[in-house]
Protein backbone atom coordinates (compact mmCIF):
# COMPACT_ATOMS: atom_id res chain seq x y z
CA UNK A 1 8.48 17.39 -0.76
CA UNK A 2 5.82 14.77 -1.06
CA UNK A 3 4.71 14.18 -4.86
CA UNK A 4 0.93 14.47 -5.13
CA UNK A 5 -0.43 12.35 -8.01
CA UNK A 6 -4.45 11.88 -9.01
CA UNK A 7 -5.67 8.57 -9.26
CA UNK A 8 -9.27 6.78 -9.78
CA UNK A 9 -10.50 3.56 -8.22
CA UNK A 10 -13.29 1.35 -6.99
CA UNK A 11 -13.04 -1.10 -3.97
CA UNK A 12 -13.72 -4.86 -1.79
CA UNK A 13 -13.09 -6.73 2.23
CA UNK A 14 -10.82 -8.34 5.05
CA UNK A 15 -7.35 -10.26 4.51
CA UNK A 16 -6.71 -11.47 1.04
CA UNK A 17 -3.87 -13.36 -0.14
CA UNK A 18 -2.39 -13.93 -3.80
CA UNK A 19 -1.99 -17.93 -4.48
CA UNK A 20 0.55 -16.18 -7.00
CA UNK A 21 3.81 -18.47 -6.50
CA UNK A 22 1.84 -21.38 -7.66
CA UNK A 23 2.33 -19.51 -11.08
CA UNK A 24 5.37 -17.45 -10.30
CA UNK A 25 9.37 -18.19 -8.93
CA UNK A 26 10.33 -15.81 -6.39
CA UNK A 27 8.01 -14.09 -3.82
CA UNK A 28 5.26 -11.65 -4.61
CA UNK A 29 5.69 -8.04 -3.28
CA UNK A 30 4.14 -7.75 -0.04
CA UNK A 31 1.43 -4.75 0.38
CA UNK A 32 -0.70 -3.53 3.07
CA UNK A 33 -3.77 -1.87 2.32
CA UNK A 34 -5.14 0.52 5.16
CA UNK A 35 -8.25 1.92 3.91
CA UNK A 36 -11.24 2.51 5.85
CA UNK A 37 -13.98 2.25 3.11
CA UNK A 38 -14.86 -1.47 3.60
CA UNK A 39 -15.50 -1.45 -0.61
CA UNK A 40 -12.52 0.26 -1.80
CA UNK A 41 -10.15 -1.54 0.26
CA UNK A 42 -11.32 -4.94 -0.54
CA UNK A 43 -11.85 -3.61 -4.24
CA UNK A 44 -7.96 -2.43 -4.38
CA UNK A 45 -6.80 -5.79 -2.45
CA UNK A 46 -8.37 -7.60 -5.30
CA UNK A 47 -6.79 -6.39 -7.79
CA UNK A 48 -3.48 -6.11 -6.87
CA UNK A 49 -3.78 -9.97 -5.55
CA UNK A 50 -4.83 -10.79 -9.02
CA UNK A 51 -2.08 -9.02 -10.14
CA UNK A 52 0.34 -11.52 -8.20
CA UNK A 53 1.21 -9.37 -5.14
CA UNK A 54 0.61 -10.36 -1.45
CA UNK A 55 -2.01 -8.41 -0.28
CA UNK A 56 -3.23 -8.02 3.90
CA UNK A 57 -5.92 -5.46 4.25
CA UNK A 58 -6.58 -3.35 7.50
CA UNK A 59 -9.68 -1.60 8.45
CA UNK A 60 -8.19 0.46 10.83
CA UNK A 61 -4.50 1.24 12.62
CA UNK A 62 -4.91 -1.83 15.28
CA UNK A 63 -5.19 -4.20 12.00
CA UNK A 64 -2.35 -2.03 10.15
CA UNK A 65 0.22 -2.30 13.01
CA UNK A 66 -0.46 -5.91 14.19
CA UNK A 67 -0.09 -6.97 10.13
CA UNK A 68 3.53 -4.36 10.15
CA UNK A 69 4.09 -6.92 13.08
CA UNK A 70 2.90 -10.59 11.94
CA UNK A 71 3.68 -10.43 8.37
CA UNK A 72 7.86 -10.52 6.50
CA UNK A 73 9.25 -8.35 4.34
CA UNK A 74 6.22 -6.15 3.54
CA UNK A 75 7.68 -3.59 0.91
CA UNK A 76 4.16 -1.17 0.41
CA UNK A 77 1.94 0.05 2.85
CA UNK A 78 -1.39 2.30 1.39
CA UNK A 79 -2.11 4.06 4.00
CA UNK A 80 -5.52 6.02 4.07
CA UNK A 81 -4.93 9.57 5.26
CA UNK A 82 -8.53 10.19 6.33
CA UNK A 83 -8.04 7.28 8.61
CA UNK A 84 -8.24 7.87 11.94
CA UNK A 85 -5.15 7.54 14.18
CA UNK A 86 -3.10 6.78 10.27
CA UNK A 87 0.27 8.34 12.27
CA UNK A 88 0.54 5.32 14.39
CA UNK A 89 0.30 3.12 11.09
CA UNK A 90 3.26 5.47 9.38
CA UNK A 91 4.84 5.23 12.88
CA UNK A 92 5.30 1.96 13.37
CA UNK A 93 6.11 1.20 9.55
CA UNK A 94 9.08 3.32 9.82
CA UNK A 95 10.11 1.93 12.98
CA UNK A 96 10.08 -1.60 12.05
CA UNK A 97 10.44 -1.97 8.41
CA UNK A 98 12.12 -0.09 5.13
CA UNK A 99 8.31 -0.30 3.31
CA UNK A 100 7.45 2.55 0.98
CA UNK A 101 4.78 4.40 2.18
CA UNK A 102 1.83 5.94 0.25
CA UNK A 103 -0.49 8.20 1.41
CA UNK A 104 -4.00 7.75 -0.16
CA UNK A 105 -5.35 11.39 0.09
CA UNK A 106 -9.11 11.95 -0.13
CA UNK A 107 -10.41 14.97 2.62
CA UNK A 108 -6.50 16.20 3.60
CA UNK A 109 -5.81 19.91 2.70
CA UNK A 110 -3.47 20.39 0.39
CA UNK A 111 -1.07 22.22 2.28
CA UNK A 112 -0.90 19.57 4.60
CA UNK A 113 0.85 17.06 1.90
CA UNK A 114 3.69 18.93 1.71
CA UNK A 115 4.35 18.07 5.43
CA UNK A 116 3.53 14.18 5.24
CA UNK A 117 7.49 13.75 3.91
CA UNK A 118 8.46 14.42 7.41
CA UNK A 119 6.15 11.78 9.18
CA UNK A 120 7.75 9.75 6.99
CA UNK A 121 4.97 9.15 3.50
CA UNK A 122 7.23 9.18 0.35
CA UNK A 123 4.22 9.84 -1.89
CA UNK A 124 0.54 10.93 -2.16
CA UNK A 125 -2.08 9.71 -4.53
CA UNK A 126 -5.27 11.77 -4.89
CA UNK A 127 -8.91 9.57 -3.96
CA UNK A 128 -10.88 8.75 -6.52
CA UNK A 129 -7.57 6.11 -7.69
CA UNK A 130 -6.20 4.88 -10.74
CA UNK A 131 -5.54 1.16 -10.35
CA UNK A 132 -2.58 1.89 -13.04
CA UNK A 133 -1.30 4.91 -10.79
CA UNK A 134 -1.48 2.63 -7.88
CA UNK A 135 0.84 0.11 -9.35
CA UNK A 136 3.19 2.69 -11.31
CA UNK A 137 3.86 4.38 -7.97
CA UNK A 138 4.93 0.87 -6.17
CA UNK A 139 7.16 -0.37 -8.97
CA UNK A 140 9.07 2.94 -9.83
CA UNK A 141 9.36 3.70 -6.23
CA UNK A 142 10.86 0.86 -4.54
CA UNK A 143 13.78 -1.50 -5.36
CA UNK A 144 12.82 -4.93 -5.44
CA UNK A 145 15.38 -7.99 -4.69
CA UNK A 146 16.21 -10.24 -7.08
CA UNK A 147 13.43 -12.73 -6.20
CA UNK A 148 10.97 -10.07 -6.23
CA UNK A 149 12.32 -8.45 -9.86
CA UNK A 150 12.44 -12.17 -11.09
CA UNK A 151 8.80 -12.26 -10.38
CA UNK A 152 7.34 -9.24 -11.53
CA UNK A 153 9.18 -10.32 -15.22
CA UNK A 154 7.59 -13.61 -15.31
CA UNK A 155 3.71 -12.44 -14.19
């Protein structure tokens, strides 16, 4: 079963990177952020790229997938539920990489969530987010290498 959580959070635009290794050994998490509010997206990218993770953003599936294909080692993908055509996104992530998938939930029923586990979304957190949620859900879901743990110490 997929593990709903409620979260709050605001929002900001297009591809954003973290400049993070100037200030850190080891590589920064990689994230994907597939939201199709222009604001919140670019307002979640922010923050975790100040935070010292690499962050691409995707306005829609086409930008998702051809990121899933361009960029290494991406561990997250935030995928927004209310997205259309979000499957493919899920899809291809689980096809091509061992990223931990989030759901962002805003309009989906309820009873739908409990079905997302099968196309692959290890957890759900409810729209309006929590910045903190965000992050608590990527760190205490996914095992990060030795670079990556390394880094998220010294930040």
């Amino acid at each position: 079963m997929v593990a709903l959580a409620h979260l709050h959070y605001g929002s900001t635009e297009e591809t954003m990177r973290s400049d993070s290794n100037a200030r850190c050994k080891g590589s920064p998490l990689t994230v994907i952020v597939a939201e199709k509010c222009p604001i919140s997206r670019a307002a979640l990218a922010a923050l975790l790229s100040c935070d010292g993770y690499r962050v691409f953003q995707a306005a829609d599936a086409r930008s998702a997938i051809t990121h899933l294909e361009n960029v290494d080692e991406v561990k997250v993908v935030l995928a927004d539920l209310d997205m259309p055509e979000w499957r493919s996104i899920v899809r291809h992530a689980t096809a091509t990489t061992d990223a931990l998938l989030i759901g962002l939930v805003g309009n989906v029923p309820f009873w739908k969530v409990h079905d997302l586990e099968q196309e692959g979304i290890r957890l759900c957190l409810q729209k309006p987010l929590s910045y903190a949620d965000v992050v608590a859900a990527m760190e205490e879901n996914i095992q990060p290498s030795g670079d990556e743990a390394h880094h998220r110490k010294a930040a």
